[in-house]
N, C-alpha and C. Protein backbone atom coordinates (compact mmCIF):
# COMPACT_ATOMS: atom_id res chain seq x y z
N UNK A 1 -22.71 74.55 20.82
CA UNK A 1 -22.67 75.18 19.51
C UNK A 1 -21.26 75.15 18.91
N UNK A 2 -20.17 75.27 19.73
CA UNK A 2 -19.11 75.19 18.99
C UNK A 2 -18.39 73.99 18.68
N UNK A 3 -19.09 72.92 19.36
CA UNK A 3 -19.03 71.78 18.60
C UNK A 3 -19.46 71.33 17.54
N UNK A 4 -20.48 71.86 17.59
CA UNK A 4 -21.66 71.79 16.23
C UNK A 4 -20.74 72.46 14.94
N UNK A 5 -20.18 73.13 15.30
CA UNK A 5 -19.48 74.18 14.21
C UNK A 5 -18.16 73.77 13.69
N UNK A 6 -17.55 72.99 14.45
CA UNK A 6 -16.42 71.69 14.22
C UNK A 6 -16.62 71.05 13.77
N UNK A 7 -17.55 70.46 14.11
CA UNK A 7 -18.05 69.09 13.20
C UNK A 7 -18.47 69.46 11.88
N UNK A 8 -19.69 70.63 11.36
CA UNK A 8 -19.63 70.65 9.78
C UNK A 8 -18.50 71.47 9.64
N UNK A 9 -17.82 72.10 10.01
CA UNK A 9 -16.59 72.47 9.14
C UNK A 9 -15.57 70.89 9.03
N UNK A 10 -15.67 69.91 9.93
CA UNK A 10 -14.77 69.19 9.55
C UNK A 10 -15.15 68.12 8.21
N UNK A 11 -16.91 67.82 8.82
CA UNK A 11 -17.74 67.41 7.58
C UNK A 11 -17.22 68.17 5.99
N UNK A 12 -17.60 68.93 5.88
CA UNK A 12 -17.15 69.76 4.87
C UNK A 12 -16.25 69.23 4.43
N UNK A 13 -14.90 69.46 4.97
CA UNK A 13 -13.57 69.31 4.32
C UNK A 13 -13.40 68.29 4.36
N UNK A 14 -13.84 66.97 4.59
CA UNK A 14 -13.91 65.56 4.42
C UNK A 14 -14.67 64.91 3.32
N UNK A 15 -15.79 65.66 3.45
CA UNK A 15 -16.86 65.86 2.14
C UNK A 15 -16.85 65.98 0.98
N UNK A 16 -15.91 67.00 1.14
CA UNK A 16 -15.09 67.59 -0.25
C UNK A 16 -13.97 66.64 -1.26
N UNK A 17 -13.57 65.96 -0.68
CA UNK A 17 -13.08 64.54 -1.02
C UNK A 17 -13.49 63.85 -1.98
N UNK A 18 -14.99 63.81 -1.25
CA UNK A 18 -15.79 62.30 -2.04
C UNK A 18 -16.92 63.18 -2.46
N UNK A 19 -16.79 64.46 -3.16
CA UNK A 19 -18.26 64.96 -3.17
C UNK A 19 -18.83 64.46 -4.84
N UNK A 20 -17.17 63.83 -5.52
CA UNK A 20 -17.64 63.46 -6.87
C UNK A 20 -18.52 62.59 -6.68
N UNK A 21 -18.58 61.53 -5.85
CA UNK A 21 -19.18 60.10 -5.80
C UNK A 21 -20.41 60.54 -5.03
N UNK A 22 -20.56 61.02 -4.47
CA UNK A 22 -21.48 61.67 -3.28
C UNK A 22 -22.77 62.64 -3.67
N UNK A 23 -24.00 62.17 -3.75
CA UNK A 23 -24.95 63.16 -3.72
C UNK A 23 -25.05 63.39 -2.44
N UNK A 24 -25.99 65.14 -2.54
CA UNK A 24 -26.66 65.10 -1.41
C UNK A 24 -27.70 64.49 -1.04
N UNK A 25 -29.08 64.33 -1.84
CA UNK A 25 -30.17 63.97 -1.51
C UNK A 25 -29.90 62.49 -0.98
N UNK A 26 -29.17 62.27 -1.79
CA UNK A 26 -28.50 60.44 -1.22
C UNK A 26 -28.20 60.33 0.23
N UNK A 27 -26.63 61.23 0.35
CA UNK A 27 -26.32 61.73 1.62
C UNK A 27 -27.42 61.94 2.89
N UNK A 28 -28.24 62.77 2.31
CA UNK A 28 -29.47 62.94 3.20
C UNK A 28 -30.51 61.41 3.85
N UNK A 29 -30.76 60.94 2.67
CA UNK A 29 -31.26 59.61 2.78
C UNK A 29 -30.94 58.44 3.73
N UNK A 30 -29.57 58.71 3.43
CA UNK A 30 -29.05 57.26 4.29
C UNK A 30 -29.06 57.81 5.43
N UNK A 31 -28.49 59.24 6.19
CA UNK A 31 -28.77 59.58 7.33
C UNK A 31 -29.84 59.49 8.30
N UNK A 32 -31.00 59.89 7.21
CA UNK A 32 -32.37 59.25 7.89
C UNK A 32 -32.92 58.00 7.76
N UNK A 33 -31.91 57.12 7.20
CA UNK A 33 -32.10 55.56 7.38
C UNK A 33 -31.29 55.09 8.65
N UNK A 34 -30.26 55.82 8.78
CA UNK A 34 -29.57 55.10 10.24
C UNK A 34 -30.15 55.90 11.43
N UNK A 35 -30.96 57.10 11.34
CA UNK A 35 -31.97 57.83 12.40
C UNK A 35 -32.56 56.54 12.82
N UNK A 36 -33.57 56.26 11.89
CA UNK A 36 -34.69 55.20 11.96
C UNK A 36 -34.57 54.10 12.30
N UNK A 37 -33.33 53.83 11.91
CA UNK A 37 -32.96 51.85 12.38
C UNK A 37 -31.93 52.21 13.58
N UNK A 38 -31.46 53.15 14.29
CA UNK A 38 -30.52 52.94 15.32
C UNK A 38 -30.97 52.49 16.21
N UNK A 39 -31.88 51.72 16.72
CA UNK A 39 -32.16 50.84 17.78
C UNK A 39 -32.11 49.58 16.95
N UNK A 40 -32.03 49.07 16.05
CA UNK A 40 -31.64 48.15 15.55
C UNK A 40 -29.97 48.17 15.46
N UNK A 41 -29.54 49.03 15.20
CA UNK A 41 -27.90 49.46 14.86
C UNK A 41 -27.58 48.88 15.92
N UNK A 42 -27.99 49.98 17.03
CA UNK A 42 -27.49 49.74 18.44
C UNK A 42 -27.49 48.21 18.99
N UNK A 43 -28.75 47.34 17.99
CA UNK A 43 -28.84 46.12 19.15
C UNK A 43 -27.80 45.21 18.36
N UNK A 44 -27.10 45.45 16.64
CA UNK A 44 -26.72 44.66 16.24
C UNK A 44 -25.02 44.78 17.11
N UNK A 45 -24.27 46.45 17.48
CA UNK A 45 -23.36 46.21 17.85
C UNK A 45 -22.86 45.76 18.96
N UNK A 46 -24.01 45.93 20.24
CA UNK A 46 -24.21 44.74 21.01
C UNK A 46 -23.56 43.48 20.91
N UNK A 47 -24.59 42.74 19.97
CA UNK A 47 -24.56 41.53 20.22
C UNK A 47 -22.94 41.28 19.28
N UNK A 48 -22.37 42.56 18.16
CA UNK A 48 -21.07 42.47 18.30
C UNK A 48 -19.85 42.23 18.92
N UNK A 49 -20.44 43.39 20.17
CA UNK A 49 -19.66 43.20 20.99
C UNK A 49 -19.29 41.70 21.80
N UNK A 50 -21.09 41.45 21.90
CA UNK A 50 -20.55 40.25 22.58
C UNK A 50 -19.68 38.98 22.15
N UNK A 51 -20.33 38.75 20.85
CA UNK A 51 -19.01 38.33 19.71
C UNK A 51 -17.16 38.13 20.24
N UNK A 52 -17.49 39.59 20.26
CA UNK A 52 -16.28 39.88 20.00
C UNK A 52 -15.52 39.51 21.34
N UNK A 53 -16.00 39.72 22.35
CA UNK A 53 -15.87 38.98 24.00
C UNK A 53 -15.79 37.45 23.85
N UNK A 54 -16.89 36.83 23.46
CA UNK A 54 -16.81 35.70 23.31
C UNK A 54 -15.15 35.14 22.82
N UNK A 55 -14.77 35.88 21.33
CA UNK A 55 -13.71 35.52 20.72
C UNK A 55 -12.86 35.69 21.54
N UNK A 56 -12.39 36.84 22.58
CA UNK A 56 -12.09 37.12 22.96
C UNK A 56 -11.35 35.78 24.43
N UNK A 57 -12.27 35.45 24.57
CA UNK A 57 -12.62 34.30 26.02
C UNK A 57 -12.19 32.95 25.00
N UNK A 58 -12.47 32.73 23.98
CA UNK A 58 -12.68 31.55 23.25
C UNK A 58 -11.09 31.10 22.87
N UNK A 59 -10.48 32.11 22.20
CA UNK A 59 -9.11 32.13 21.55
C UNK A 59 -8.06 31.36 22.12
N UNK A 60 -7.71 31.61 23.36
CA UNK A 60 -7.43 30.59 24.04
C UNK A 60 -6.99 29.33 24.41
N UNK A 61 -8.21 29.23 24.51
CA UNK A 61 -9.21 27.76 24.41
C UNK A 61 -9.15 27.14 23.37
N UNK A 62 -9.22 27.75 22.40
CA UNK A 62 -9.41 26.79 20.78
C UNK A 62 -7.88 27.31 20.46
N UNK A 63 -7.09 27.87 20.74
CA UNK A 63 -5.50 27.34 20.87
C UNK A 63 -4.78 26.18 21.36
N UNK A 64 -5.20 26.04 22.53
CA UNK A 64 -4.99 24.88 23.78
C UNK A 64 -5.58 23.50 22.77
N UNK A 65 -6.84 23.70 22.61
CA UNK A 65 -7.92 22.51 21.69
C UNK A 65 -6.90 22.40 19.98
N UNK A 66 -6.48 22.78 19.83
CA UNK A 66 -6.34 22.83 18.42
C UNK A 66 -4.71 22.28 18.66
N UNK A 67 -3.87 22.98 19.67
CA UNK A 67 -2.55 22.49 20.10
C UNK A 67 -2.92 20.80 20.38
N UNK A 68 -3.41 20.72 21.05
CA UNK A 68 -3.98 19.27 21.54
C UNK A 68 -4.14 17.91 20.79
N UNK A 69 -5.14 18.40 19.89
CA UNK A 69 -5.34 18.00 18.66
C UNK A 69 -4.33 17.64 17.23
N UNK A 70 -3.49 19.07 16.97
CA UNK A 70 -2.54 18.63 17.11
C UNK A 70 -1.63 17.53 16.93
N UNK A 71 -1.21 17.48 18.19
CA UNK A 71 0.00 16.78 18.90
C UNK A 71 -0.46 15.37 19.12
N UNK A 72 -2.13 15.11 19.29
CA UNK A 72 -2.62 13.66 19.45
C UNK A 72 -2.64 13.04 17.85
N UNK A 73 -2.90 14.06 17.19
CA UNK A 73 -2.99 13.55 15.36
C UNK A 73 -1.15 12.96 15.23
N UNK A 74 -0.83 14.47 15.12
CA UNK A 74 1.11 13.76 15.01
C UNK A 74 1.24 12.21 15.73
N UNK A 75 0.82 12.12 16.92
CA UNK A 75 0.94 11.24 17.65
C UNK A 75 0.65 9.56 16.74
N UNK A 76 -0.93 9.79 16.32
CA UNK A 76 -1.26 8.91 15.66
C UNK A 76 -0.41 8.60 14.46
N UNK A 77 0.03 9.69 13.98
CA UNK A 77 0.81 8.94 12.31
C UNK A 77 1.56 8.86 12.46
N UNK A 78 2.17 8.81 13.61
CA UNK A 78 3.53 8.18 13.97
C UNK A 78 3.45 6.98 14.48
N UNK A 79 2.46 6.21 14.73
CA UNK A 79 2.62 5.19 15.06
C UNK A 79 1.67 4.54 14.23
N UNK A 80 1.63 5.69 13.04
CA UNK A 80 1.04 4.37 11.87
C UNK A 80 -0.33 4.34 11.14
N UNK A 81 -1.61 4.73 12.63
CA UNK A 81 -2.62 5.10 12.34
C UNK A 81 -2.70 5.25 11.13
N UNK A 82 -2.40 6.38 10.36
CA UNK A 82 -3.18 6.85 8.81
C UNK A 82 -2.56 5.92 7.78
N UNK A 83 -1.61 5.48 7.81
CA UNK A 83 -0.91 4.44 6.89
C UNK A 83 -1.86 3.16 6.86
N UNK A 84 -2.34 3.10 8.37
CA UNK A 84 -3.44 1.78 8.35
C UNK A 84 -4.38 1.98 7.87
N UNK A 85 -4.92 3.54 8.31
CA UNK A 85 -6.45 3.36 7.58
C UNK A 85 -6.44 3.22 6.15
N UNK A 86 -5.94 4.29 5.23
CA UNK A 86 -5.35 4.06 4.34
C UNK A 86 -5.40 2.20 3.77
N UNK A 87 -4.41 1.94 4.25
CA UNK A 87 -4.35 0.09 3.79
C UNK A 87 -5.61 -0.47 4.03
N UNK A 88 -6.36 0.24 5.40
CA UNK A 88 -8.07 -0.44 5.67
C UNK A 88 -8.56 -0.17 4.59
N UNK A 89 -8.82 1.03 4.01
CA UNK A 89 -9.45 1.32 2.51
C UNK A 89 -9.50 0.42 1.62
N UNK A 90 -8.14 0.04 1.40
CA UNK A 90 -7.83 -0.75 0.28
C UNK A 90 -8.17 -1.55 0.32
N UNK A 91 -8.25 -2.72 1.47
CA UNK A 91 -8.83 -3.94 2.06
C UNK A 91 -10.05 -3.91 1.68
N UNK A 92 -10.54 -2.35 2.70
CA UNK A 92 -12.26 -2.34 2.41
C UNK A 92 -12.77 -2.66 0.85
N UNK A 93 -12.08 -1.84 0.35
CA UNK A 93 -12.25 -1.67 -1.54
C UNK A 93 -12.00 -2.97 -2.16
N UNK A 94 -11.32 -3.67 -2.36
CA UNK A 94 -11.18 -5.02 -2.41
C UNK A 94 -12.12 -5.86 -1.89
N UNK A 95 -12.18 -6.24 -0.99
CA UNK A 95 -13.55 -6.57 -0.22
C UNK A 95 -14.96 -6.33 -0.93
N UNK A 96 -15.18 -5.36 -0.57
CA UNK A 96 -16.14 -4.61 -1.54
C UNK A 96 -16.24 -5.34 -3.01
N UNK A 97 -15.26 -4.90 -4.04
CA UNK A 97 -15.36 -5.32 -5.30
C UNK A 97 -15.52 -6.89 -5.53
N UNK A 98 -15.15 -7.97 -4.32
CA UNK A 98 -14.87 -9.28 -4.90
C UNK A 98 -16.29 -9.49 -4.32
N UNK A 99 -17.29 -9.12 -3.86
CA UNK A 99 -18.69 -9.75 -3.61
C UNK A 99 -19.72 -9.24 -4.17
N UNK A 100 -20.59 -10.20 -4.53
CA UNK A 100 -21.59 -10.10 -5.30
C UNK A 100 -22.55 -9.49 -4.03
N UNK A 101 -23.92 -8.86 -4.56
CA UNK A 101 -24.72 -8.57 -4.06
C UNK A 101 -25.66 -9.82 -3.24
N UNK A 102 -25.51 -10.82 -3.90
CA UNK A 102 -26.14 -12.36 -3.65
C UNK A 102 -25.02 -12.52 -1.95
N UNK A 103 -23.50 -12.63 -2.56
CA UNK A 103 -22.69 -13.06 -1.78
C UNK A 103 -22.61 -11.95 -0.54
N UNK A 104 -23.29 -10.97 -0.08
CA UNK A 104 -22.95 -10.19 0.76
C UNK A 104 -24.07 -10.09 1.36
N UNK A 105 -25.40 -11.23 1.17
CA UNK A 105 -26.88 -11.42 1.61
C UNK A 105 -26.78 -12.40 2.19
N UNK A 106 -25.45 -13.44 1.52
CA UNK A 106 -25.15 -15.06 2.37
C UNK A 106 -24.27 -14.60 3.30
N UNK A 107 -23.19 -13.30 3.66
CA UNK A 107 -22.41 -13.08 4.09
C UNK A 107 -23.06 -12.69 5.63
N UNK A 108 -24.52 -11.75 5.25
CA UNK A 108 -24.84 -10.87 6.36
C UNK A 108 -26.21 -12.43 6.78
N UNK A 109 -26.39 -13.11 6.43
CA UNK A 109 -27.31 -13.85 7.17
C UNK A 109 -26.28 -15.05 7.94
N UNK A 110 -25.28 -14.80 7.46
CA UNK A 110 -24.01 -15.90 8.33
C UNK A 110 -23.25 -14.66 9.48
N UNK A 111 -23.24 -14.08 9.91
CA UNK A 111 -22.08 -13.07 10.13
C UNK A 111 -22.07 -13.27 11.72
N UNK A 112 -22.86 -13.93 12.67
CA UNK A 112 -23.44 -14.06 13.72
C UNK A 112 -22.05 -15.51 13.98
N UNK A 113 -22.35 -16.20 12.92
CA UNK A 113 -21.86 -18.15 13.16
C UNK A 113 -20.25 -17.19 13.00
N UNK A 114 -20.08 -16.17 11.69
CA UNK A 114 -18.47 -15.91 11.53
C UNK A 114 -18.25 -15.65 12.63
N UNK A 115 -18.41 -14.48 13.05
CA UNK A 115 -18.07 -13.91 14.41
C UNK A 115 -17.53 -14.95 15.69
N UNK A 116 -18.77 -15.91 15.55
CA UNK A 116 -18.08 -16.84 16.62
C UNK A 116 -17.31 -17.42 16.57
N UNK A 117 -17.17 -18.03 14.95
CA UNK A 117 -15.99 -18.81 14.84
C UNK A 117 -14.44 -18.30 14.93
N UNK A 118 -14.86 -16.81 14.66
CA UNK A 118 -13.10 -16.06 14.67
C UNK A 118 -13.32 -15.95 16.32
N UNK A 119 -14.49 -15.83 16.86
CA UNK A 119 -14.07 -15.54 18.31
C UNK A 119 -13.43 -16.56 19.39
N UNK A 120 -13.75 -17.95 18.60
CA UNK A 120 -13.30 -19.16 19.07
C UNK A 120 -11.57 -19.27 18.69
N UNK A 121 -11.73 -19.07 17.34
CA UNK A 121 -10.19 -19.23 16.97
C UNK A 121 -9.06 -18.42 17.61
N UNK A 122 -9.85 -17.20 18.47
CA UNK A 122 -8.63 -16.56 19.02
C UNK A 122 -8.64 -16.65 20.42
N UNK A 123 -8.89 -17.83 21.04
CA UNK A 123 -8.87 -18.08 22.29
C UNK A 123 -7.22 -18.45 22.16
N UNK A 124 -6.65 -18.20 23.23
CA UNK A 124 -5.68 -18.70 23.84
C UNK A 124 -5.06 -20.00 23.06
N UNK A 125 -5.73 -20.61 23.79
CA UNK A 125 -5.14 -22.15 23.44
C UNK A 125 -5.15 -22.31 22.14
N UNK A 126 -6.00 -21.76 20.95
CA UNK A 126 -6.39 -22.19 19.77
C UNK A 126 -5.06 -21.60 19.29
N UNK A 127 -4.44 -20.46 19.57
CA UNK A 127 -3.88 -19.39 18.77
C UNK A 127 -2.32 -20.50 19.16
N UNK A 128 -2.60 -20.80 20.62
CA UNK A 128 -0.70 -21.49 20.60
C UNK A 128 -0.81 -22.74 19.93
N UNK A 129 -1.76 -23.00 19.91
CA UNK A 129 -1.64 -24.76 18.68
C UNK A 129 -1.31 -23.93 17.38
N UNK A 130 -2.12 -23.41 16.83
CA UNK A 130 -1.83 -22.85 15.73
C UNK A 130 -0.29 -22.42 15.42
N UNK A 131 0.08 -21.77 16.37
CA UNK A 131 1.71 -21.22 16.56
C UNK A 131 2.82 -22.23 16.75
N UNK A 132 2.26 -23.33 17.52
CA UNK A 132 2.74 -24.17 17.52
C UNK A 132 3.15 -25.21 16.46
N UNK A 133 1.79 -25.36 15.57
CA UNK A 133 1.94 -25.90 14.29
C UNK A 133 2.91 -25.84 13.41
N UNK A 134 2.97 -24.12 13.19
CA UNK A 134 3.53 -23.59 12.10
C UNK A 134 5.20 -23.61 12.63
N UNK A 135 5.22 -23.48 13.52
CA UNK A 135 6.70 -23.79 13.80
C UNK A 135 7.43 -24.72 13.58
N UNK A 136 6.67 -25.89 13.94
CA UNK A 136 6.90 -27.11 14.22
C UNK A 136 7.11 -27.23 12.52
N UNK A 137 6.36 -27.19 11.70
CA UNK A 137 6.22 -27.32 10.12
C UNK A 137 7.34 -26.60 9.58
N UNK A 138 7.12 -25.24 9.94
CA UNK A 138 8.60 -24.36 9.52
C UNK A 138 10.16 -24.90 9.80
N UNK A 139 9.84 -25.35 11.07
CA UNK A 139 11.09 -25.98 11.79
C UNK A 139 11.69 -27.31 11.53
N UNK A 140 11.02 -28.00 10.78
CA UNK A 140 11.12 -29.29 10.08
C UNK A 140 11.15 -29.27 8.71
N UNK A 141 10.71 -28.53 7.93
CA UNK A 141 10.14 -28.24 6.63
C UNK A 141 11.58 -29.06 5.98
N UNK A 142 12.76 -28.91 6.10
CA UNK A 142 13.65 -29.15 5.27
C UNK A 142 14.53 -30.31 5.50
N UNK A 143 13.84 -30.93 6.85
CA UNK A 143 13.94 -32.34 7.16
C UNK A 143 13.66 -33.29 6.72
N UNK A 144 14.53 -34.22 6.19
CA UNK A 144 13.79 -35.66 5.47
C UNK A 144 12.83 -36.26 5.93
N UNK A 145 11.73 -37.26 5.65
CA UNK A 145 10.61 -37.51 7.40
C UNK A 145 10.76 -38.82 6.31
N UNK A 146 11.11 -39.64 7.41
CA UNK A 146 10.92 -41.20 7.13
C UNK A 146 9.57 -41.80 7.18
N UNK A 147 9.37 -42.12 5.68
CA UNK A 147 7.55 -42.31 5.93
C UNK A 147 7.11 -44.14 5.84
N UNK A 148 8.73 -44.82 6.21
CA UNK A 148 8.17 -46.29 6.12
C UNK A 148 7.59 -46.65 7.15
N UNK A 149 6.75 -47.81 6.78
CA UNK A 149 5.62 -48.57 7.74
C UNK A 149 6.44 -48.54 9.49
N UNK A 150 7.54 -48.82 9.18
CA UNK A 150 8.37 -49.24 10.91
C UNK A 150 8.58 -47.84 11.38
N UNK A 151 8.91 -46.99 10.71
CA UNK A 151 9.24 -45.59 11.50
C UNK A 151 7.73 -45.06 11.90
N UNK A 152 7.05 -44.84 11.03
CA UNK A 152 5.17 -44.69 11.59
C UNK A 152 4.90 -45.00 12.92
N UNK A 153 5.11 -46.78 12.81
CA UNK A 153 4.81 -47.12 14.11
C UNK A 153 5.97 -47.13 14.83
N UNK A 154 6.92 -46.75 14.87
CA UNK A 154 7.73 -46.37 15.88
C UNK A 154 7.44 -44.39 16.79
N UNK A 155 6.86 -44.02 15.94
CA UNK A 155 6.20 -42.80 16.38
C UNK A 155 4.82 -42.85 16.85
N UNK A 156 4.39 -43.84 16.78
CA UNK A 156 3.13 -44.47 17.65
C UNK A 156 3.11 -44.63 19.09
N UNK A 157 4.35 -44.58 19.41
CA UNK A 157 5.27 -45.00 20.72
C UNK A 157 5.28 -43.75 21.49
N UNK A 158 4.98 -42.84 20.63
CA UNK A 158 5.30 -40.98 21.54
C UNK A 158 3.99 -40.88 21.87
N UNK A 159 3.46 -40.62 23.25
CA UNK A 159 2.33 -40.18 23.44
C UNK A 159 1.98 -38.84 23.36
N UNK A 160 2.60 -38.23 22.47
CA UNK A 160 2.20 -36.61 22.27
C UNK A 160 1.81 -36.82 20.68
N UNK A 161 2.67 -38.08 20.07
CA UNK A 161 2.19 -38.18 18.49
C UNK A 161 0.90 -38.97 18.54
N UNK A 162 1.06 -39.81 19.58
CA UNK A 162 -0.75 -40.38 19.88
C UNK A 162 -1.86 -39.11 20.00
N UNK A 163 -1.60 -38.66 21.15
CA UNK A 163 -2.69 -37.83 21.12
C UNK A 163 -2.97 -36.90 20.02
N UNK A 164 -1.84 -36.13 19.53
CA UNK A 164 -1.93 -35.63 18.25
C UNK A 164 -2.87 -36.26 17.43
N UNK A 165 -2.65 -37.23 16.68
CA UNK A 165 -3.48 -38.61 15.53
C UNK A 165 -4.60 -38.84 16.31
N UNK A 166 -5.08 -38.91 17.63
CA UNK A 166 -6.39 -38.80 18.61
C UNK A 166 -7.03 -37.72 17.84
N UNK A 167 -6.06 -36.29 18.26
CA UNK A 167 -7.58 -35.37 18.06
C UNK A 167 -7.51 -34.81 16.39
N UNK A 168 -6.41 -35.54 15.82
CA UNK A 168 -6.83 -34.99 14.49
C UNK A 168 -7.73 -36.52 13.51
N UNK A 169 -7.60 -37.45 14.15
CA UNK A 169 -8.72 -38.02 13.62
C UNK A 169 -10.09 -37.69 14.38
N UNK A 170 -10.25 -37.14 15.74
CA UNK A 170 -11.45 -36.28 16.06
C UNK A 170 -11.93 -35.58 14.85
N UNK A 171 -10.78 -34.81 14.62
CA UNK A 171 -11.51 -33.79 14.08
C UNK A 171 -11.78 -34.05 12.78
N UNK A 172 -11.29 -35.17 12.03
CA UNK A 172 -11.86 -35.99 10.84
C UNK A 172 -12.94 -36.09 10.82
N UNK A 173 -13.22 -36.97 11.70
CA UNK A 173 -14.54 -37.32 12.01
C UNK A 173 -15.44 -36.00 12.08
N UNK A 174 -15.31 -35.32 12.77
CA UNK A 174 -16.15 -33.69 12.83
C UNK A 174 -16.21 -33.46 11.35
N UNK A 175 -15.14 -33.11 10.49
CA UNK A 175 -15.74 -32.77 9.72
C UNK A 175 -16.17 -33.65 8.47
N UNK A 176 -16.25 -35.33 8.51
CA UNK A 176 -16.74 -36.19 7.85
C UNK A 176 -18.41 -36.76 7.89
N UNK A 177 -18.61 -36.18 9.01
CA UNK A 177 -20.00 -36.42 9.74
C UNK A 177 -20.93 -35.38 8.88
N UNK A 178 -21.83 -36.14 8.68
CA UNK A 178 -23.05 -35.86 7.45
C UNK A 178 -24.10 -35.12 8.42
N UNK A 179 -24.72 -34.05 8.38
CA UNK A 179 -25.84 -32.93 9.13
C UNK A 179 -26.24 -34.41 9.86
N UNK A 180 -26.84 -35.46 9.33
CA UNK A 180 -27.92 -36.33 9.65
C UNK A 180 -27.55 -37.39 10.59
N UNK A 181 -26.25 -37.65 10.92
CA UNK A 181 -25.21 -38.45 11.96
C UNK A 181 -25.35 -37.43 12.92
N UNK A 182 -25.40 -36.15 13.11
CA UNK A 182 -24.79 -35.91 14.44
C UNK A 182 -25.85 -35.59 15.22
């Protein structure tokens, strides 16, 4: 009882506060709305609680995850990553804009033969001829090249310029050859 008697005297003078805003019958009302639903009350602060445990256990963890994350992102744009994708965009977008709907139906019923052919071109050997080429071209480029009949066949004489003129008239032939020859 003399708790009981604490409590509305403290009610009261707390009451008294907010009694502008405050009906009673209202007052009354909601009291016997949280009577009625406190096993609902009860089960929602529960599963609060557990919430709140969870966060509790989680915080952590999604510190560590988020540090991580992070430091692997920094990681990436420092060595460029987003600057590339970025430039991939642009590529992509470009790409995109220069083909027709026609040209991207011839593109996807070929894409099998492309594939192989870039997969061929980056074999080994293909890539050091290639490297080789351009050097060789770069590295000469500003060299006079004696193109009379006697110097020709005096480079006829190198068996690396033979074989050279071998497989690039091969490959003449490859690509002079009509569907119906080969």
């Amino acid at each position: 009882m003399p708790m009981a008697t604490s409590l509305v005297e403290r009610a009261s003078v707390h009451l008294q506060e907010v009694e502008d805003y405050i009906d009673i019958p209202y007052l009354v009302r909601l009291l016997k709305k949280v009577a009625r639903h406190a096993p609902h009350l009860e089960g929602m602060l529960d599963q609060l609680e557990s919430v709140s445990e969870l966060v509790e256990v989680a915080a952590p963890i999604s510190k560590d995850l988020f540090h991580k994350a992070e430091t692997v992102l920094d990681q990436m744009d420092k060595k460029g990553y987003f600057t590339f994708a970025r430039g991939g965009v642009r590529i992509l977008d470009n790409i995109v804009s220069s083909f027709s709907a026609e040209e991207v139906d011839r593109l996807g019923d070929n894409i099998v033969l492309i594939l192989r052919t870039v997969k061929d071109m980056t074999q080994p050997e293909i890539m050091t001829f290639l490297r080789d080429t351009v050097e060789a071209v770069e590295k000469d480029a500003d060299t006079p090249v004696d193109i009379g009949y006697g110097a020709l066949l005096g480079q006829l004489r190198d068996p690396k310029t033979r074989r050279g003129l071998a497989m690039a008239m091969r490959a003449l032939g490859k690509i002079g050859a009509t569907p119906e020859s080969k």
